[in-house]
C-alpha atoms as a PDB file:
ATOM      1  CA  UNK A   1     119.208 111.203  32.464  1.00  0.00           C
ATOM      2  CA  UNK A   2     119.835 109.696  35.887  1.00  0.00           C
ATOM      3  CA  UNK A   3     123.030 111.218  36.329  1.00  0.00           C
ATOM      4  CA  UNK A   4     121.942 114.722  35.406  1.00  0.00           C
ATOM      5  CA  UNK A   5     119.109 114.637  37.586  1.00  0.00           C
ATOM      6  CA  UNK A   6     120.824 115.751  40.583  1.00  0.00           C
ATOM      7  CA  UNK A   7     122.833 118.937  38.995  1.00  0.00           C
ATOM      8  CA  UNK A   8     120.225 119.577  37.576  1.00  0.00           C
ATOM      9  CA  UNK A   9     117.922 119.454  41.050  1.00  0.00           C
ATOM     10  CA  UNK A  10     121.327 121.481  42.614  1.00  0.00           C
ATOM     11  CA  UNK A  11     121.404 124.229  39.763  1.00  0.00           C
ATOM     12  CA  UNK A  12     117.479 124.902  40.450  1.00  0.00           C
ATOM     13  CA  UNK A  13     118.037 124.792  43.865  1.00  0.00           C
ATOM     14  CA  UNK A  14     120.556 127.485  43.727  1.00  0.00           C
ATOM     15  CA  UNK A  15     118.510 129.846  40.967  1.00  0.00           C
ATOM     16  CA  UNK A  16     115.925 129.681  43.678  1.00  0.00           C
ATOM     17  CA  UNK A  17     118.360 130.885  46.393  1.00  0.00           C
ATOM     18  CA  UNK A  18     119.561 133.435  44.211  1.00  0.00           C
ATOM     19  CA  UNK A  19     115.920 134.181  43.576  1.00  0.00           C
ATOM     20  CA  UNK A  20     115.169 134.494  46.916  1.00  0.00           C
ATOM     21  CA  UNK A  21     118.477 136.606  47.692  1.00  0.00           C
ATOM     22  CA  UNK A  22     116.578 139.416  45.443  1.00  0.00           C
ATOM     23  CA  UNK A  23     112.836 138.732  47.015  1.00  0.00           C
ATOM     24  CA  UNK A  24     114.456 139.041  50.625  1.00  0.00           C
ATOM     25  CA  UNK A  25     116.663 142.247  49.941  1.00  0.00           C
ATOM     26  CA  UNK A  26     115.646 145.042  52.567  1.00  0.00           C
ATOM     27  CA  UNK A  27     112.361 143.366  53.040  1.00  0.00           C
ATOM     28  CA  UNK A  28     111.754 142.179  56.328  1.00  0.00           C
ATOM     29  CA  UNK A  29     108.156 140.883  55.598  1.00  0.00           C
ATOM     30  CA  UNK A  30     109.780 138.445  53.125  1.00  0.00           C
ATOM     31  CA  UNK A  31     112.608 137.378  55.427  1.00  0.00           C
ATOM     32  CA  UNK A  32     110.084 136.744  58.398  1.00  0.00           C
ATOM     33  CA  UNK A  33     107.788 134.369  56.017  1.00  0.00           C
ATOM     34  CA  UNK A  34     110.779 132.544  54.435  1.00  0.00           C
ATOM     35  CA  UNK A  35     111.879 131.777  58.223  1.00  0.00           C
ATOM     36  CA  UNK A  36     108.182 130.806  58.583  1.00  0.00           C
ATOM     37  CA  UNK A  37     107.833 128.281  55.894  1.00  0.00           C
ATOM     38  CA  UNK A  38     110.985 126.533  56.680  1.00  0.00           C
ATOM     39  CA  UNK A  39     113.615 128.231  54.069  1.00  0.00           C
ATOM     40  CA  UNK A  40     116.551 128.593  56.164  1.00  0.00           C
ATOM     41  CA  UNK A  41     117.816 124.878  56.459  1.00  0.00           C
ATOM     42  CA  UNK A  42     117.585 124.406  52.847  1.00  0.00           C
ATOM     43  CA  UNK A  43     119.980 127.216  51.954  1.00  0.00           C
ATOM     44  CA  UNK A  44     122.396 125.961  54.747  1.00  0.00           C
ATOM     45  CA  UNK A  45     121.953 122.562  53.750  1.00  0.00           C
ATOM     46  CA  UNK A  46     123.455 124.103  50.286  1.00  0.00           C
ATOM     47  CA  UNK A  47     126.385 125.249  51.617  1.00  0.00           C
ATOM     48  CA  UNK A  48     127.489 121.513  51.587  1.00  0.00           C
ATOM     49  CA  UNK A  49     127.922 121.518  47.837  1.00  0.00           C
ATOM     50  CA  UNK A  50     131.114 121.900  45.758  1.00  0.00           C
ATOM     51  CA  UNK A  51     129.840 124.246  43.313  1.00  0.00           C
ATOM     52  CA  UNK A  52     130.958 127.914  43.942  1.00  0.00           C
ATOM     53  CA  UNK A  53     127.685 128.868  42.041  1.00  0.00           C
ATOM     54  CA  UNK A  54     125.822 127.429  44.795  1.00  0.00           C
ATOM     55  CA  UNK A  55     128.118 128.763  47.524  1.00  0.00           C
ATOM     56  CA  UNK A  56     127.349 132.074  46.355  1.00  0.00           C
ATOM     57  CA  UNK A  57     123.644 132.042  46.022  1.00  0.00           C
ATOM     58  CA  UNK A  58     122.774 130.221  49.205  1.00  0.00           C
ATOM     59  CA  UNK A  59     125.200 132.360  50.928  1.00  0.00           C
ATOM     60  CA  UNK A  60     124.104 135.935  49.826  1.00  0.00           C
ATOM     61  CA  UNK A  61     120.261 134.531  50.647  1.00  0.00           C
ATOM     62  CA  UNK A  62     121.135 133.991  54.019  1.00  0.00           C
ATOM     63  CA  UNK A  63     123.611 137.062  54.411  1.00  0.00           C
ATOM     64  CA  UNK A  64     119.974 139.393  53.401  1.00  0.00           C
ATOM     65  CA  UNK A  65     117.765 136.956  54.985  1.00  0.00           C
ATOM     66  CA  UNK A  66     120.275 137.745  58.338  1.00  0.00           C
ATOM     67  CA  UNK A  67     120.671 141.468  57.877  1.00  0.00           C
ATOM     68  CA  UNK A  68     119.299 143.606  60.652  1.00  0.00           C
ATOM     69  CA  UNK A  69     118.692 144.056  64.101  1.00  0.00           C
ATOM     70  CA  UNK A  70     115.245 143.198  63.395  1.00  0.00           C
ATOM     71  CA  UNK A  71     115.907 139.630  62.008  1.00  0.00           C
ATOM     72  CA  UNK A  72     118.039 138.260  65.170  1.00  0.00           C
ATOM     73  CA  UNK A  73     115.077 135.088  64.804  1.00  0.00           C
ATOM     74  CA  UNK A  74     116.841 134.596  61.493  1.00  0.00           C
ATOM     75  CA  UNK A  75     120.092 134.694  62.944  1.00  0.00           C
ATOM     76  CA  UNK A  76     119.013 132.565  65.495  1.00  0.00           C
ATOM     77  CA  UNK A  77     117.224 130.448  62.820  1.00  0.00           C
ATOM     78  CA  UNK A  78     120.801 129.776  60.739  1.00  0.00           C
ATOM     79  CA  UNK A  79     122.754 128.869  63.570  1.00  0.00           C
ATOM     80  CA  UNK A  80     120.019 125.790  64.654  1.00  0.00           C
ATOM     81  CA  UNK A  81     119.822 124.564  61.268  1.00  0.00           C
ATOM     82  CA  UNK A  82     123.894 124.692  61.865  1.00  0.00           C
ATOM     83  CA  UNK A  83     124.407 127.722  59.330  1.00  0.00           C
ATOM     84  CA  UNK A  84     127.706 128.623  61.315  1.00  0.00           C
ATOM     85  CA  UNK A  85     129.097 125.600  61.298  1.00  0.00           C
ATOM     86  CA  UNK A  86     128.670 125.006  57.369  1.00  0.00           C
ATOM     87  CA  UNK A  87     130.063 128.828  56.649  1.00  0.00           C
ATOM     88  CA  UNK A  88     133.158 128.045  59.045  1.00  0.00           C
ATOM     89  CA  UNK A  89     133.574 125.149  56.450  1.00  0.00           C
ATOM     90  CA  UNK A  90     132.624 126.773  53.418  1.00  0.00           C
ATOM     91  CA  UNK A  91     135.510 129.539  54.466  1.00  0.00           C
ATOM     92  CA  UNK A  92     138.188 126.902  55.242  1.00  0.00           C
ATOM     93  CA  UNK A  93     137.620 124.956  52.026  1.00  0.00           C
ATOM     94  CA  UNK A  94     136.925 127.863  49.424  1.00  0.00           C
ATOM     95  CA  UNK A  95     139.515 130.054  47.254  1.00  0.00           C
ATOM     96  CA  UNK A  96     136.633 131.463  46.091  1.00  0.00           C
ATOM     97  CA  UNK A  97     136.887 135.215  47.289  1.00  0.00           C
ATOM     98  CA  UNK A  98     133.928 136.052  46.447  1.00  0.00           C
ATOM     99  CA  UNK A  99     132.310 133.125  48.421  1.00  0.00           C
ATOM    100  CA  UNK A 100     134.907 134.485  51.430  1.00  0.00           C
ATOM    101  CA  UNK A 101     132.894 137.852  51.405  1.00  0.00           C
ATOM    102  CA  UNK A 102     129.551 136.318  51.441  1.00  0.00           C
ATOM    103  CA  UNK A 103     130.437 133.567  54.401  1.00  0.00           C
ATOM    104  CA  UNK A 104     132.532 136.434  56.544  1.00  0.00           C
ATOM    105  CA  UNK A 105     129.444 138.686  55.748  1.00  0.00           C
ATOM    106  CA  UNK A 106     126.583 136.502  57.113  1.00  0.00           C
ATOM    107  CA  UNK A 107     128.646 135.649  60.147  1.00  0.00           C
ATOM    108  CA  UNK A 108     128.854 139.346  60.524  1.00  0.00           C
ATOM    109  CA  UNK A 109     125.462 139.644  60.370  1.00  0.00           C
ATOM    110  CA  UNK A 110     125.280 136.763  63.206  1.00  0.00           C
ATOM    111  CA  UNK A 111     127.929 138.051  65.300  1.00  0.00           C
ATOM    112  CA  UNK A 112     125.323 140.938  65.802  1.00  0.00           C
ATOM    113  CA  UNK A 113     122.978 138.780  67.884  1.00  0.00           C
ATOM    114  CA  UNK A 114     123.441 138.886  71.312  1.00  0.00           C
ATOM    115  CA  UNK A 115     122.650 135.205  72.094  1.00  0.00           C
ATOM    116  CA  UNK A 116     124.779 134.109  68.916  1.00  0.00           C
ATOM    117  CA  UNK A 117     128.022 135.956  70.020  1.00  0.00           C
ATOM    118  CA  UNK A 118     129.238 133.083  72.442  1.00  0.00           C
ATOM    119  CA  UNK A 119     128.314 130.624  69.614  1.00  0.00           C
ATOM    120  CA  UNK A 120     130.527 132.668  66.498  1.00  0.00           C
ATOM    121  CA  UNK A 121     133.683 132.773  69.301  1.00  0.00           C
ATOM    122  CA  UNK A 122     133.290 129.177  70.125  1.00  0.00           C
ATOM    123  CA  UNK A 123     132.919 128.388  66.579  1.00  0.00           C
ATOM    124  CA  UNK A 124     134.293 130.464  63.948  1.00  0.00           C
ATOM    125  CA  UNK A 125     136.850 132.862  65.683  1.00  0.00           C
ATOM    126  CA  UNK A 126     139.806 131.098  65.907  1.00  0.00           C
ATOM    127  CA  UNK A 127     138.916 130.084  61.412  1.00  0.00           C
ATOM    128  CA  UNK A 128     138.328 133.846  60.849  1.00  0.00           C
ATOM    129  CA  UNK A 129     141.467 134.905  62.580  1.00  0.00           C
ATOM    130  CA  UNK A 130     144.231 132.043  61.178  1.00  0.00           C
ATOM    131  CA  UNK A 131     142.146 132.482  57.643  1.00  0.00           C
ATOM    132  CA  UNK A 132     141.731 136.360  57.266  1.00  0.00           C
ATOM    133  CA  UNK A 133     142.543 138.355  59.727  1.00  0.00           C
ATOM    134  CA  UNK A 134     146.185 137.721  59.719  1.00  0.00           C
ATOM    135  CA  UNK A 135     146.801 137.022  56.065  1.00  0.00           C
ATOM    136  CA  UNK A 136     145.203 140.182  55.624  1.00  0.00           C
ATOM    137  CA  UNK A 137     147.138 142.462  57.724  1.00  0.00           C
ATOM    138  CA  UNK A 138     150.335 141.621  56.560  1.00  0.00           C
ATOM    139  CA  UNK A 139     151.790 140.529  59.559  1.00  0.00           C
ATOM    140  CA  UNK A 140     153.501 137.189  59.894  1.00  0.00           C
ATOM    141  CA  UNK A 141     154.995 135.242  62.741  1.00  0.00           C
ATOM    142  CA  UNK A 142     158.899 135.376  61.473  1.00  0.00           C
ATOM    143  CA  UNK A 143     158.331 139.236  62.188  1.00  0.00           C
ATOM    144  CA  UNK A 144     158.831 139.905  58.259  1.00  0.00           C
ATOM    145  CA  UNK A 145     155.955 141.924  57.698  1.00  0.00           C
ATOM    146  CA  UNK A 146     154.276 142.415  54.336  1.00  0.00           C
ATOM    147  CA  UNK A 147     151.297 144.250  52.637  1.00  0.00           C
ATOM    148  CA  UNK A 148     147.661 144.449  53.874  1.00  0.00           C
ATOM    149  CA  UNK A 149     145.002 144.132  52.210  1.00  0.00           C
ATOM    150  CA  UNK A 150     142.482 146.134  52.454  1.00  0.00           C
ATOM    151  CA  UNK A 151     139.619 143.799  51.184  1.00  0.00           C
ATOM    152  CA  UNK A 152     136.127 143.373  51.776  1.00  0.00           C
ATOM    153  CA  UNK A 153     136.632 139.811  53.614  1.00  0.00           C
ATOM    154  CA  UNK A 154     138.550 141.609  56.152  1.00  0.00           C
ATOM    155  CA  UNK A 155     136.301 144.521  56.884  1.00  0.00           C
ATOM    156  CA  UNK A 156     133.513 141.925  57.489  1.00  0.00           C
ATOM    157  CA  UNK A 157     136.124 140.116  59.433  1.00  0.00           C
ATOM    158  CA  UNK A 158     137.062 142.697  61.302  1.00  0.00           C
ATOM    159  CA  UNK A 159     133.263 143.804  61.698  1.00  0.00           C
ATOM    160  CA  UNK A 160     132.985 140.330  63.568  1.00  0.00           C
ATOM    161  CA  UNK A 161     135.391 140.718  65.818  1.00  0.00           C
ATOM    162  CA  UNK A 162     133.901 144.299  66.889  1.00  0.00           C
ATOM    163  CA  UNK A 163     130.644 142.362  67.733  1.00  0.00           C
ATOM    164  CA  UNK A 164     132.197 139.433  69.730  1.00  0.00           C
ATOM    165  CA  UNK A 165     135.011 141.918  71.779  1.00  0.00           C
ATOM    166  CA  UNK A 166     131.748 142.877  73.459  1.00  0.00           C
ATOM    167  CA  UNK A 167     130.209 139.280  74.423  1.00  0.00           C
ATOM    168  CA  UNK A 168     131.521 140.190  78.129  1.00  0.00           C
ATOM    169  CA  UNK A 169     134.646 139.125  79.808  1.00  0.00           C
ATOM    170  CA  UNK A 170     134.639 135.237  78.170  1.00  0.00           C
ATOM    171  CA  UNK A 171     134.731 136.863  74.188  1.00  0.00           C
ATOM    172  CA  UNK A 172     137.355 139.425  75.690  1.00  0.00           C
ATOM    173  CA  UNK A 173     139.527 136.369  77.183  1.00  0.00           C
ATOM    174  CA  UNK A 174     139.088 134.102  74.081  1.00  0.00           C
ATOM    175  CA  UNK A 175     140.156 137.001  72.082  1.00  0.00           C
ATOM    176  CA  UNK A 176     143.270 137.576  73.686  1.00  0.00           C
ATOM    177  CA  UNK A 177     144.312 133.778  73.500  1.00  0.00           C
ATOM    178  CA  UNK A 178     143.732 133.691  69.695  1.00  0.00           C
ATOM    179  CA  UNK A 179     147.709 133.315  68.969  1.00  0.00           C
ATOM    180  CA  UNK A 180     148.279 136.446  66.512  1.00  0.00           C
ATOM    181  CA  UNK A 181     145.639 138.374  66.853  1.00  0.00           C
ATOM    182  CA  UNK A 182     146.674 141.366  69.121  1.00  0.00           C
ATOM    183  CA  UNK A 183     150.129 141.253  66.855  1.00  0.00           C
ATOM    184  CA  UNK A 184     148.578 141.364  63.437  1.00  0.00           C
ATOM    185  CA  UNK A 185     146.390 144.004  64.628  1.00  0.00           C
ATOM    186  CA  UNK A 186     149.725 146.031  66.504  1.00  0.00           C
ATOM    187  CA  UNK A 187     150.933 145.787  63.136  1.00  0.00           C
ATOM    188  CA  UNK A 188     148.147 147.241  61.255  1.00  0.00           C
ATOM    189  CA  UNK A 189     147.696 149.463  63.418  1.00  0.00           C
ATOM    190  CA  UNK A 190     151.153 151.104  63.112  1.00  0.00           C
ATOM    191  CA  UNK A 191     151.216 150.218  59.132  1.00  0.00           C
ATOM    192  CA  UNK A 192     147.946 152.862  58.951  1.00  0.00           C
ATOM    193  CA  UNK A 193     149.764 155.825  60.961  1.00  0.00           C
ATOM    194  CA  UNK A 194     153.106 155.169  58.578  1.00  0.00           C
ATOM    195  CA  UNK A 195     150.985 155.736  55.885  1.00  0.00           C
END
């Protein structure tokens, strides 16, 4: 019994996030209380876990709980309880795609705040690039070139990188010095008008 007791305590933990998730979706009331009573480091602290299961109810609570101009203390919430340093792990580690969508999407959702903007280029850009962005569009260093893929992972991906490219002059800079970027995007760019 002692050995079950902490999957056990993990797979109630994440019924409740998923739970929540539901509770939270388009209802800022419910996202402003769960803030309130202390919800948000819990589901980060989740994020930790090896279970996909897990990874994919704590994430879509947060991506709702995030969602929305009007939540930016959420936002602001996730990144103290270190939220974007856990999904920046979570998105290295997982093969999970489905996790991919959920971590790209909350950090979407961040990427919206102004005072979190500096905080997703310091901290996630240079991940969400190497990881997704280039992958996705097909372009590769040797100058080979190969499919994109359209997926949701790198709309939200791409979504992110619309917020940050206007954090000012510093996102703009640290943009350009991602190694890739403006060539995987050249590419797609000229892949869309071929097609």
């Amino acid at each position: 019994r002692s050995t079950l007791f902490p999957y056990t305590t993990l797979f109630r933990s994440a019924n409740a996030a998923a739970y929540l998730q539901h509770l939270c979706y388009m209802d800022d009331p419910v996202k402003a209380k769960t803030r309130q009573l202390g919800g948000i480091p819990p589901l980060v602290a989740l994020l930790s876990h090896e279970i996909p299961e897990i990874h994919r109810n704590s994430c879509g609570a947060l991506r709702n709980l995030s969602y929305g101009r009007q939540n930016d203390e959420n936002k602001r919430a996730i990144k103290v309880a270190g939220g974007t340093n856990a999904l920046v792990r979570l998105l290295r580690k997982t093969g999970d795609n489905e996790v991919k969508e959920l971590v790209t999407g909350v950090l979407w959702n961040l990427s919206s705040c102004d005072d979190l903007k500096r905080t997703i280029i310091d901290e996630a850009l240079l991940v969400i690039v190497n990881i997704v962005i280039i992958p996705h569009s097909g372009w590769d260093r040797a100058g080979a070139g190969g499919e994109t893929h359209w997926s949701t992972v790198f709309r939200n991906a791409s979504g992110i990188l619309r917020n940050v490219s206007s954090a000012g002059d510093y996102g703009r800079k640290k943009l350009r010095e991602c190694e890739g970027l403006v060539d995987s995007l050249i590419y797609l760019v000229r892949t869309a008008i071929e097609r």
